[in-house]
Protein backbone atom coordinates (compact mmCIF):
# COMPACT_ATOMS: atom_id res chain seq x y z
CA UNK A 1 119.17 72.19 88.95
CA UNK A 2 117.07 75.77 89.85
CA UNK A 3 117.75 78.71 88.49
CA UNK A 4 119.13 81.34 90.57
CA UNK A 5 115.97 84.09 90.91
CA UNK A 6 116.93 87.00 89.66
CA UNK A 7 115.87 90.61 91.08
CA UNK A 8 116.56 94.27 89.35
CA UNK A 9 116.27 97.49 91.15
CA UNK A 10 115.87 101.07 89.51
CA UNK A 11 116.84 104.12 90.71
CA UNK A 12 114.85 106.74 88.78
CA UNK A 13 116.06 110.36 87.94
CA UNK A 14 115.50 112.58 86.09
CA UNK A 15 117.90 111.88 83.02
CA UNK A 16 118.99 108.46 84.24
CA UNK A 17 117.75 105.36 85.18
CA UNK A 18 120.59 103.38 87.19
CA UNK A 19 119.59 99.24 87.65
CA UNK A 20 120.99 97.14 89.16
CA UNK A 21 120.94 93.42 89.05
CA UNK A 22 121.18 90.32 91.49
CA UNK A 23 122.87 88.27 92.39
CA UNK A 24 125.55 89.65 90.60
CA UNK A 25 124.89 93.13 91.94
CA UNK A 26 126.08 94.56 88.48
CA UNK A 27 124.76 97.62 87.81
CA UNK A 28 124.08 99.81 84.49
CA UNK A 29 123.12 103.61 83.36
CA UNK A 30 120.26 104.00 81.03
CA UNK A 31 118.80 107.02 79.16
CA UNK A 32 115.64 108.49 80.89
CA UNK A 33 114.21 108.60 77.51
CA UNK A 34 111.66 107.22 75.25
CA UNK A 35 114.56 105.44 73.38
CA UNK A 36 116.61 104.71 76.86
CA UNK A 37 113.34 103.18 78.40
CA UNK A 38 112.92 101.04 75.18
CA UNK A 39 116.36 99.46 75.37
CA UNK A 40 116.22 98.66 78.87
CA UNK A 41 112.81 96.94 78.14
CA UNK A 42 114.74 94.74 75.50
CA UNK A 43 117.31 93.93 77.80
CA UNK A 44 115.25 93.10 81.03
CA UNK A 45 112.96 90.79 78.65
CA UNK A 46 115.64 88.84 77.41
CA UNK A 47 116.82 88.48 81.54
CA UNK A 48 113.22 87.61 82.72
CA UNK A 49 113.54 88.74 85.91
CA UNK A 50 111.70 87.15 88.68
CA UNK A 51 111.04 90.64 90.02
CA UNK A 52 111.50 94.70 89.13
CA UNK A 53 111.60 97.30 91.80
CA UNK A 54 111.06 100.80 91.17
CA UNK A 55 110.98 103.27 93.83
CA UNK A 56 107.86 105.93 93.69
CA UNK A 57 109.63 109.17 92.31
CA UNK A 58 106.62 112.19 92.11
CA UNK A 59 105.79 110.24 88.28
CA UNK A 60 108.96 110.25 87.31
CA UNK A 61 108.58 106.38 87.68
CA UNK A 62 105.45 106.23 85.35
CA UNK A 63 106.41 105.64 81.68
CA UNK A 64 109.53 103.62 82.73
CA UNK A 65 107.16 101.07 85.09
CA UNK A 66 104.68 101.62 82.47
CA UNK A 67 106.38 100.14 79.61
CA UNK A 68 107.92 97.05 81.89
CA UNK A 69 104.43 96.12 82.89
CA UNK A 70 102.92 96.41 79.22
CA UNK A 71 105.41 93.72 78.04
CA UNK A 72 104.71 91.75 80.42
CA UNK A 73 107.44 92.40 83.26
CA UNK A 74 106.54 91.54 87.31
CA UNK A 75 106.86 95.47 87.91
CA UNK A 76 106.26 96.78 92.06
CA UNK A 77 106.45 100.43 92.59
CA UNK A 78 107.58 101.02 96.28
CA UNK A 79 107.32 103.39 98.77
CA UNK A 80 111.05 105.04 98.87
CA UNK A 81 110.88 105.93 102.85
CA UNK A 82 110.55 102.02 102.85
CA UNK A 83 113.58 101.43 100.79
CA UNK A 84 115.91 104.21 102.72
CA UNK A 85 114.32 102.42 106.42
CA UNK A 86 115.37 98.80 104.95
CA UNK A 87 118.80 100.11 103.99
CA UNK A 88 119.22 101.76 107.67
CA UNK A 89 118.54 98.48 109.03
CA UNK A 90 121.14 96.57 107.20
CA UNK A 91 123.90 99.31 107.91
CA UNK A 92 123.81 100.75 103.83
CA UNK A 93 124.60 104.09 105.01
CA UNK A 94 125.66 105.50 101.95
CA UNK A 95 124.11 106.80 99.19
CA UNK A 96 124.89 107.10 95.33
CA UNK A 97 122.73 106.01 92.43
CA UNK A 98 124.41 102.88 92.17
CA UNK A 99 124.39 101.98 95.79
CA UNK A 100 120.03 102.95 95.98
CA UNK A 101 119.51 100.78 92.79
CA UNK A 102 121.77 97.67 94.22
CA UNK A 103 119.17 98.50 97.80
CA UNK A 104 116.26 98.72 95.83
CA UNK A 105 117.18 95.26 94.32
CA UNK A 106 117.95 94.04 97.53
CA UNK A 107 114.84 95.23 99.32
CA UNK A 108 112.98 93.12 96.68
CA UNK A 109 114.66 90.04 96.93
CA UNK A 110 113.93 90.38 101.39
CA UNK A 111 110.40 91.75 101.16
CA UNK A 112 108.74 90.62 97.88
CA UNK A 113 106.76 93.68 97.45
CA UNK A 114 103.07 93.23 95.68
CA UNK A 115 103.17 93.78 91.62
CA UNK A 116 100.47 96.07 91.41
CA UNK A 117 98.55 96.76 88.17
CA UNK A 118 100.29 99.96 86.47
CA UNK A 119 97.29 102.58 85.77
CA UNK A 120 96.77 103.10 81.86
CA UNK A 121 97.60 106.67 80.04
CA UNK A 122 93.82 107.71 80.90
CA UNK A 123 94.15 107.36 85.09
CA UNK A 124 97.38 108.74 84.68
CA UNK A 125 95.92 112.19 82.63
CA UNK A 126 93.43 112.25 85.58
CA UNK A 127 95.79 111.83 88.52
CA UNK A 128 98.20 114.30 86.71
CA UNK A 129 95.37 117.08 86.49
CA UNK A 130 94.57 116.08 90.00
CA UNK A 131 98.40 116.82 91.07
CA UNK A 132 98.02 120.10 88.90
CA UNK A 133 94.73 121.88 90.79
CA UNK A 134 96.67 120.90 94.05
CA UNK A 135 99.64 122.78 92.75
CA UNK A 136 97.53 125.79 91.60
CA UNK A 137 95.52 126.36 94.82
CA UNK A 138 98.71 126.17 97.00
CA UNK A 139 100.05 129.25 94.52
CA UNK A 140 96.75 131.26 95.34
CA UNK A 141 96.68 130.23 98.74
CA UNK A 142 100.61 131.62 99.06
CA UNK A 143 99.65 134.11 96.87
CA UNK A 144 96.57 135.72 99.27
CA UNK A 145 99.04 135.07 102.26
CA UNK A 146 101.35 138.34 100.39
CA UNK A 147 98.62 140.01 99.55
CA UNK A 148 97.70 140.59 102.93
CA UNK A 149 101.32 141.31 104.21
CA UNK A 150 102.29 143.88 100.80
CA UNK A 151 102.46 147.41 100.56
CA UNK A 152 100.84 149.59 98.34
CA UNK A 153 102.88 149.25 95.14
CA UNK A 154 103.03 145.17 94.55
CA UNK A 155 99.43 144.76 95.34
CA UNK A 156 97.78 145.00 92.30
CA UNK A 157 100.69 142.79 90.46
CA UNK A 158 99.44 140.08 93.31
CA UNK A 159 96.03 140.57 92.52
CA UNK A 160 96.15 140.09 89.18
CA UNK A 161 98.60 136.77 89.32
CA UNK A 162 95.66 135.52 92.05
CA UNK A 163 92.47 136.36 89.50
CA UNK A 164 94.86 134.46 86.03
CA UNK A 165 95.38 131.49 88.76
CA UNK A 166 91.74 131.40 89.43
CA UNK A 167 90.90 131.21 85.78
CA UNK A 168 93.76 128.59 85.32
CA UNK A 169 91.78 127.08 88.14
CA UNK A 170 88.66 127.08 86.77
CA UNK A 171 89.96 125.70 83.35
CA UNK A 172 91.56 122.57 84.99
CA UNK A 173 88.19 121.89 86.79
CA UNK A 174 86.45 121.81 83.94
CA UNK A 175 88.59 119.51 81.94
CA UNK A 176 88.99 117.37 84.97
CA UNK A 177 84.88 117.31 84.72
CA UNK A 178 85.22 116.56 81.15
CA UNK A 179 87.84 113.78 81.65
CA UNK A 180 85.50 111.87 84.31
CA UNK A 181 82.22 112.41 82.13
CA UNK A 182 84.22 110.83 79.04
CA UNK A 183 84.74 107.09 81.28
CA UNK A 184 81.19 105.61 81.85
CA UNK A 185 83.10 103.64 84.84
CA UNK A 186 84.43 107.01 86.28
CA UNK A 187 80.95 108.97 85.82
CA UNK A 188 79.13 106.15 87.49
CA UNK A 189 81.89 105.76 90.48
CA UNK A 190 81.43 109.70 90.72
CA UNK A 191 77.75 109.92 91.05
CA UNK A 192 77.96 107.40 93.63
CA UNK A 193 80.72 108.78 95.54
CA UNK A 194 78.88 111.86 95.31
CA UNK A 195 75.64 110.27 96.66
CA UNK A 196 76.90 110.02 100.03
CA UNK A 197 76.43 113.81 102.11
CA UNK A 198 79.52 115.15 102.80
CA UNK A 199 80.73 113.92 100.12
CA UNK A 200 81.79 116.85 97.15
CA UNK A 201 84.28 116.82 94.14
CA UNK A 202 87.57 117.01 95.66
CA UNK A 203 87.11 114.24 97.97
CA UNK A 204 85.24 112.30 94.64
CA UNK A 205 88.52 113.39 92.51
CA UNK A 206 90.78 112.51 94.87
CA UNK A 207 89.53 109.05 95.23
CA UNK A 208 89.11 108.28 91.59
CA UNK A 209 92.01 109.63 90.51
CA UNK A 210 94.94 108.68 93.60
CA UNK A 211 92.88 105.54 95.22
CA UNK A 212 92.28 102.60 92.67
CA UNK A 213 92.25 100.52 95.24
CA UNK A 214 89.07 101.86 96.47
CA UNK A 215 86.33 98.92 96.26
CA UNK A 216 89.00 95.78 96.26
CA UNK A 217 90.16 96.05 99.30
CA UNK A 218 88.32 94.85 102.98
CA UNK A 219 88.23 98.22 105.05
CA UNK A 220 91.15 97.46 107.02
CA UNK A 221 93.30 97.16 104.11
CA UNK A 222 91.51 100.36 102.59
CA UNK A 223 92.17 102.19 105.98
CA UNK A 224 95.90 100.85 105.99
CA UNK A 225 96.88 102.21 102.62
CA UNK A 226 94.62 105.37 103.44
CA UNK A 227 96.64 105.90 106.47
CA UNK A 228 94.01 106.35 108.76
CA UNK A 229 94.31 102.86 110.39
CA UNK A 230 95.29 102.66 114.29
CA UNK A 231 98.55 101.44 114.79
CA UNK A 232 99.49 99.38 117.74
CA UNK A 233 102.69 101.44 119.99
CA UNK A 234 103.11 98.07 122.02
CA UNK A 235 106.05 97.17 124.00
CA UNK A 236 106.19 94.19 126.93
CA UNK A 237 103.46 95.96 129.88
CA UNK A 238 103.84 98.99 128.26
CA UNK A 239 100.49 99.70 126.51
CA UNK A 240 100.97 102.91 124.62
CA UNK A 241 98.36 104.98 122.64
CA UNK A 242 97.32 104.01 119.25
CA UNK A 243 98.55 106.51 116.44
CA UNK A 244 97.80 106.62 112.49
CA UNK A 245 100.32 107.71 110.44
CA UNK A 246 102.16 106.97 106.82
CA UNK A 247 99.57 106.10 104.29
CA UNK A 248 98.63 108.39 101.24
CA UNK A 249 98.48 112.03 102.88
CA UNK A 250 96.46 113.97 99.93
CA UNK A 251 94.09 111.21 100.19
CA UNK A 252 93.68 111.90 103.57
CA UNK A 253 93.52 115.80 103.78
CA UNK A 254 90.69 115.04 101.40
CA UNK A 255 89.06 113.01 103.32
CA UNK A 256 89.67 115.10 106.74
CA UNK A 257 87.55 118.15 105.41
CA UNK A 258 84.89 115.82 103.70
CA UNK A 259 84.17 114.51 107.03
CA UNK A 260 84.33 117.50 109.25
CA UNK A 261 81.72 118.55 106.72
CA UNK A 262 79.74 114.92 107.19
CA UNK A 263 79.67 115.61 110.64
CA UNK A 264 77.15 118.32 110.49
CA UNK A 265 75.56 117.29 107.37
CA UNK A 266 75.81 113.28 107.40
CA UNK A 267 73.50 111.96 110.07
CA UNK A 268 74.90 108.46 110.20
CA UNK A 269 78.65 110.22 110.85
CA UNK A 270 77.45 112.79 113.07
CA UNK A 271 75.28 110.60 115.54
CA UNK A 272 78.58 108.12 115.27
CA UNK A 273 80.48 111.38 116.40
CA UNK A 274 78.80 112.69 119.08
CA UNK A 275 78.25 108.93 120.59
CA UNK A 276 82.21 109.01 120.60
CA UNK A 277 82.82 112.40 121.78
CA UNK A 278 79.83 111.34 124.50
CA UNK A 279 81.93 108.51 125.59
CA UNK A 280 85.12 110.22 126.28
CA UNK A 281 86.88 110.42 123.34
CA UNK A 282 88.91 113.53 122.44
CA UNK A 283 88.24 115.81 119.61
CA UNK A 284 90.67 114.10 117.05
CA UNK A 285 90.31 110.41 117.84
CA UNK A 286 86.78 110.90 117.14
CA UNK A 287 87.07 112.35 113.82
CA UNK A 288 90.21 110.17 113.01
CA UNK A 289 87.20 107.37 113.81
CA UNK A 290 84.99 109.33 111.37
CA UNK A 291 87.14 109.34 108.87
CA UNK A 292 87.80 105.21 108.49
CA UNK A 293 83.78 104.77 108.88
CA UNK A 294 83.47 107.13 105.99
CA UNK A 295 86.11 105.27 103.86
CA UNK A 296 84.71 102.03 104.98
CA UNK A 297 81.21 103.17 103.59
CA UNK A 298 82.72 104.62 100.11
CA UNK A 299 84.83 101.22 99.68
CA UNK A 300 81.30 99.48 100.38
CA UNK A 301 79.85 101.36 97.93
CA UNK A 302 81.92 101.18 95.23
CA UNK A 303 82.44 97.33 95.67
CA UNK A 304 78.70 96.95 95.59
CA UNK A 305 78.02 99.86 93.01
CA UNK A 306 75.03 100.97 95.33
CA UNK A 307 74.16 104.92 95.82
CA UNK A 308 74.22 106.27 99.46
CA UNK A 309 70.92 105.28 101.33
CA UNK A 310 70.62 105.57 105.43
CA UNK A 311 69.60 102.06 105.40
CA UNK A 312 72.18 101.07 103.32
CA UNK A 313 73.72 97.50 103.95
CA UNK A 314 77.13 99.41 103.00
CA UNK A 315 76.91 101.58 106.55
CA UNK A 316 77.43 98.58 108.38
C-alpha cells in the first residue's frame, strides 16, 4: 500500500514560525530562533516530507529554508502574492497564522512549486549589502527631497545626515567591491557583465547578487522571472494588448536605466531601438523590447562565459 504524501507549509514571522502539516492539517508554533529552527529541523526529518513550502518574507525566510535544505529537506520558497491569489480562488478568506500555514501547505500539494537551490551564507552577505545600498540611497534621495522644501533652521541638520549617508554609502560600495573581488566566479561574471556598454555596477550587482538564475535559464524563462516578458491579455475575439508585469522589480529598475543608457551608448541596442521606434512602436514598448534583448545577451554571456563583442554569437 502507498504512503500518503505528505506536504508542510510555514508561515514565517518574525518570532514564530507556524507549520502546518497535511493531510492532517495539524498545525504547530515554533521559536524563530537558532534553537526553534533546529528543533523543527529534527522534527520535519524524522516526517520526511514529500515537500516544504515557505512563503518569501523580505529574508526573514533565509536561515529557516536554509537549514531545511542543508539537511537535505525538498525546500520551495514561494512568491506570497501567489499563495494569498490561490487562497482567493478556493474561497480561504480568512487570515491567521494558522490558517496561511495550512494554505501554504495546501498551495503545495495543488501546484508543486520548483525546489530551488537555497543560496549559501556568501550570496546571501552579497544580496543583503545589495538590499542595504538600496535602502541608503532611498534615505538620501528622501533626504534631498526636504532639503529643498526646509527652512532656514533644519537645513544644515539635513545636510549633514545627507553627507554621513554618503559616506555610509561609499563604505558599503566598497565592501560590496571587496565581497565580489574575494569569489573568482563573481569577479569573472562581473568583468563580463561589465564588458557589455551600458552595462555599469548596479545593473552588474544587481544581477549577481538578486538573479542566480542568470545563465541557466533559455531567455524566455530569464525574461519571465525578470518580469519583462509579454503577457498574452486574450479572451475569445477579443485580442487585447500585451503587458509585462510581476517578476523581480529591483531587477528590473536596474535593468530599465542600464538600457536607457545602452540606447545611446550600445550600438547593437540603439540601432534595435530606433528600427522599433521606426516601425511604429511607442516609446515604452520599444524600450520594454530593449530591455529583454539586453537580458537575453547577458544570460548568453554568462552561459557561454564570453566578454561582450559586436559580433558576438551571444547577440543573436
Amino acid at each position: 500500500m502507498q504512503e500518503k504524501e505528505c506536504f508542510v507549509g510555514i508561515d514565517v514571522a518574525g518570532k514564530e514560525l507556524e507549520t502546518a502539516m497535511l493531510p492532517e492539517a495539524k498545525t504547530r508554533k515554533w521559536p524563530n530562533t537558532e534553537e526553534g529552527i533546529d528543533s523543527l529541523v529534527a522534527s520535519l526529518k524524522a516526517l520526511s516530507p514529500t515537500l516544504i513550502v515557505v512563503e518569501a518574507t523580505g529574508g526573514l525566510e533565509c536561515p529557516c529554508a536554509a537549514a531545511l535544505a542543508t539537511h537535505g529537506l525538498a525546500v520551495a520558497v514561494v512568491n506570497p502574492r501567489h499563495v494569498r491569489d490561490f487562497a482567493k480562488a478556493t474561497g480561504k478568506l480568512a487570515k491567521t497564522d494558522a490558517i496561511d500555514a495550512i494554505i501554504i501547505a495546501r498551495f503545495g500539494e495543488a501546484v508543486r512549486p520548483k525546489v530551488r537551490e537555497i543560496q549559501d551564507a556568501q550570496m546571501r552577505g552579497l544580496k543583503a549589502l545589495a538590499i542595504r545600498r538600496r535602502q541608503i540611497i532611498q534615505m538620501i534621495t528622501a533626504e534631498k527631497n526636504r532639503l529643498a522644501r526646509a527652512s532656514d533652521w533644519p537645513r544644515k541638520d539635513i545636510q549633514e545626515h545627507i553627507d554621513w549617508l554618503q559616506r555610509r554609502l561609499d563604505d558599503v560600495d566598497n565592501e560590496l567591491q571587496d565581497t565580489i573581488k574575494k569569489s573568482p566566479m563573481w569577479r569573472e561574471k562581473d568583468a563580463l557583465l561589465r564588458s557589455v556598454p551600458g552595462v555599469g555596477k548596479i545593473l552588474s550587482l544587481t544581477l549577481l547578487s538578486q538573479l542566480p538564475e542568470l545563465g541557466t535559464l533559455n531567455r524566455r524563462q530569464i525574461a519571465a522571472l525578470v518580469g519583462i516578458a509579454p503577457l498574452n491579455r486574450d479572451s475569445g475575439q477579443f485580442r487585447g494588448k500585451r503587458s509585462v508585469w510581476g517578476g523581480r522589480a529591483k531587477i528590473r529598475s536596474a535593468l530599465y536605466m542600464a538600457t536607457l543608457v545602452a540606447t545611446r551608448c550600445n550600438e547593437t541596442i540603439r540601432q534595435f531601438y530606433v528600427r522599433l521606434c521606426a516601425a511604429g512602436k511607442p516609446h515604452k514598448v520599444a524600450l520594454t523590447a530593449c530591455m529583454r534583448k539586453l537580458l537575453t545577451i547577458l544570460n548568453a554571456m554568462i552561459r557561454d562565459l564570453t566578454r561582450w563583442s559586436y559580433a558576438s554569437p551571444a547577440q543573436t
